[in-house]
C-alpha atoms as a PDB file:
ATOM      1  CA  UNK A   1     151.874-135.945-161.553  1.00  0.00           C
ATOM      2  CA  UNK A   2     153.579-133.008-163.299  1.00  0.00           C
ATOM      3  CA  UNK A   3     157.156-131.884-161.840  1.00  0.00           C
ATOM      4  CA  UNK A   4     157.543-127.925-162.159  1.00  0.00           C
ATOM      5  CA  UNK A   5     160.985-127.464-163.143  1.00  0.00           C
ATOM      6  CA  UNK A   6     163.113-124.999-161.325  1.00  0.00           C
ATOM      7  CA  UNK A   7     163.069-121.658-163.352  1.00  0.00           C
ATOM      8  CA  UNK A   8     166.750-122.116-164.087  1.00  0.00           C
ATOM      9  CA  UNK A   9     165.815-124.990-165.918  1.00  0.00           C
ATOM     10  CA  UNK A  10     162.578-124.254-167.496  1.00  0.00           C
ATOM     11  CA  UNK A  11     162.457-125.121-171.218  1.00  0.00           C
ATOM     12  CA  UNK A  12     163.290-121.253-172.708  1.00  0.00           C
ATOM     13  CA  UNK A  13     160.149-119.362-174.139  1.00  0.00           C
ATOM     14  CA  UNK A  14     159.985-118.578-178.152  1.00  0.00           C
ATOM     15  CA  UNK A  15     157.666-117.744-180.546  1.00  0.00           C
ATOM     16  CA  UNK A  16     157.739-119.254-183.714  1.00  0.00           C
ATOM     17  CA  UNK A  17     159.390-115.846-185.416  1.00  0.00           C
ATOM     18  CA  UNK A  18     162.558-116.501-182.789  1.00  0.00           C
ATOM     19  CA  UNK A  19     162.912-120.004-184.673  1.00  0.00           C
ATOM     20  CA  UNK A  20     162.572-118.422-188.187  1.00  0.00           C
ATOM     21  CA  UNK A  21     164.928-115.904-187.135  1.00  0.00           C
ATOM     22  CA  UNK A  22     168.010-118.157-185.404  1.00  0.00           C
ATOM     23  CA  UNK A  23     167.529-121.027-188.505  1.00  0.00           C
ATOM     24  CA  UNK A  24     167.966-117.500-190.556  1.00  0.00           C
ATOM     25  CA  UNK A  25     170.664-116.407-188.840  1.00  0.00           C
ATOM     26  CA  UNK A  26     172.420-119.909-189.032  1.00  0.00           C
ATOM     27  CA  UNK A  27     172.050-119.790-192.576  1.00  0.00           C
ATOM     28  CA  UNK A  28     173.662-116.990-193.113  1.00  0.00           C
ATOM     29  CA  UNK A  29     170.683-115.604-194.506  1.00  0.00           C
ATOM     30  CA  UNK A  30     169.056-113.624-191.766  1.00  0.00           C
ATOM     31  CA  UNK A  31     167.592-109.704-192.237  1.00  0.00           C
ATOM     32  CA  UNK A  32     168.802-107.000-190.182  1.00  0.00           C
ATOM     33  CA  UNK A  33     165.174-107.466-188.049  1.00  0.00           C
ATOM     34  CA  UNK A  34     165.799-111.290-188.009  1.00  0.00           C
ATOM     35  CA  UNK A  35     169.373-111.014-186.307  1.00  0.00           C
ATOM     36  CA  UNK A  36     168.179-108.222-183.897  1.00  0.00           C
ATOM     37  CA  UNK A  37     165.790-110.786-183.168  1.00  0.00           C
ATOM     38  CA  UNK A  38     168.007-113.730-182.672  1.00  0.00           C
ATOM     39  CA  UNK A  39     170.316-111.582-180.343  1.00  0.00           C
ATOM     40  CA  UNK A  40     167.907-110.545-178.178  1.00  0.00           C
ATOM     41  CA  UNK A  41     166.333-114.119-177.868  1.00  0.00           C
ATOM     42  CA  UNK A  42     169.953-115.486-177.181  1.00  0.00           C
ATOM     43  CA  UNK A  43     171.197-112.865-174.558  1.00  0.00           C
ATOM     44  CA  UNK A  44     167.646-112.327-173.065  1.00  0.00           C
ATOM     45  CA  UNK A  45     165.951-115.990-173.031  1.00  0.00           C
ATOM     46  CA  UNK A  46     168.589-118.624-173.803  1.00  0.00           C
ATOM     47  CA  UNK A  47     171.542-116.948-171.490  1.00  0.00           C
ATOM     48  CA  UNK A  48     169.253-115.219-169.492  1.00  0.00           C
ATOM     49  CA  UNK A  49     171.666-112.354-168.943  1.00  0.00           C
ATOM     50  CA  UNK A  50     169.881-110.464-166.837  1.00  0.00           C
ATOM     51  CA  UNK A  51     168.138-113.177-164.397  1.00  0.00           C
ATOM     52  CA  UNK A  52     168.550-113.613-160.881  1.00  0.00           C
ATOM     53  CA  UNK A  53     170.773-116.753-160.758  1.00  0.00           C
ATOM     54  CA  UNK A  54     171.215-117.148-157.318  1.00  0.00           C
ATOM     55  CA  UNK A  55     168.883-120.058-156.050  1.00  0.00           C
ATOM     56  CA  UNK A  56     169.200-120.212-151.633  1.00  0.00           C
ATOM     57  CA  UNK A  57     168.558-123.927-151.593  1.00  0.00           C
ATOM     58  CA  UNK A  58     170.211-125.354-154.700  1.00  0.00           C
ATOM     59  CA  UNK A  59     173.705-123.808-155.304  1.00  0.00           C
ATOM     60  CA  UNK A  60     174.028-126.458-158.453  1.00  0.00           C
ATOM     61  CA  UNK A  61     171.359-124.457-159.732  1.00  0.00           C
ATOM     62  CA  UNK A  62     173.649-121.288-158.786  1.00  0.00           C
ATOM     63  CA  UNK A  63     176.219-122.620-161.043  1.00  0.00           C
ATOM     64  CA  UNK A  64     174.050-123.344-164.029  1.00  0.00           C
ATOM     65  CA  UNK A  65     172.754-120.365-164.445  1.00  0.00           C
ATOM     66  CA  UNK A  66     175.903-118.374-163.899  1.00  0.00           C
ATOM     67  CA  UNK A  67     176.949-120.627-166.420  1.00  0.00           C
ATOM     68  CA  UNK A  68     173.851-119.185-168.902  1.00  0.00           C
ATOM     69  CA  UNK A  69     174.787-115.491-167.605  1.00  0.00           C
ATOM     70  CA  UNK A  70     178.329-115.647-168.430  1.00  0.00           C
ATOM     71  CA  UNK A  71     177.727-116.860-172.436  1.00  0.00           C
ATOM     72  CA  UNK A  72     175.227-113.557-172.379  1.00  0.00           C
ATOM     73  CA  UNK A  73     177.643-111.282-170.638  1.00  0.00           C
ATOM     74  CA  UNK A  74     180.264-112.215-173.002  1.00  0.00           C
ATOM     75  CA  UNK A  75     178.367-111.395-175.948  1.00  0.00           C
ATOM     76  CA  UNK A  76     177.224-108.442-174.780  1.00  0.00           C
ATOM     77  CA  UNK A  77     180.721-107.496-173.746  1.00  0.00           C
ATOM     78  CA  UNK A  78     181.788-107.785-177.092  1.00  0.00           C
ATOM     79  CA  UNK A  79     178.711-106.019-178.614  1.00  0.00           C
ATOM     80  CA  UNK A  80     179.972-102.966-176.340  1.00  0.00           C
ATOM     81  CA  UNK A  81     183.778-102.918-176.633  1.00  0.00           C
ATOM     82  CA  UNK A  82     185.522-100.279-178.848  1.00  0.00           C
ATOM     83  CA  UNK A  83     186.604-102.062-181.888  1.00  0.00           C
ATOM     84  CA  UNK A  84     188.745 -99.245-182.853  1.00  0.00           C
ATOM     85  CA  UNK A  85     190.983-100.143-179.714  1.00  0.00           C
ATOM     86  CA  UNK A  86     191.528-103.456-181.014  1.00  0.00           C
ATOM     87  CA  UNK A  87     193.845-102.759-183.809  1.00  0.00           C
ATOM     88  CA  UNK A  88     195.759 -99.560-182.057  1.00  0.00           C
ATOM     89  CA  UNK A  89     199.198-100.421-181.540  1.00  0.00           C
ATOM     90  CA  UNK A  90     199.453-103.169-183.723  1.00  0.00           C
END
């Protein structure tokens, strides 16, 4: 008998150019397509930023994936902040 994980902890979906493109990316030697790639992967699949993380009859569940959502808001955060605030007043 096969257990269906809950989606919060389904195995994440990739395609082998997602692998290429983070084992790029971690070796420093990743195109400008292969890191667009590996940020979109990691803030849309492995954080699942934009997911539905509430789960009604398992608030562990909840947690995890808040847990996932924050690590993709946080990059995304600092994707969108105004670097040229960051050294004013210094």
């Amino acid at each position: 008998m096969t257990r269906k994980l809950p989606p919060q902890l389904d195995p994440n979906n990739y395609e082998p150019a997602d692998a290429y493109a983070m084992a790029a990316l971690a070796r420093g030697e990743a195109n400008v397509d292969q890191q667009r790639r590996a940020l979109d992967w990691i803030i849309n699949n492995a954080a699942a930023t934009y997911d539905m993380s509430f789960s009604p009859d398992n608030p562990s569940l909840t947690a995890f994936a808040e847990g996932r959502r924050f690590v993709g808001n946080q990059i995304v955060k600092l994707m969108k902040l105004d670097t040229r605030k960051l050294t004013q007043g210094s």
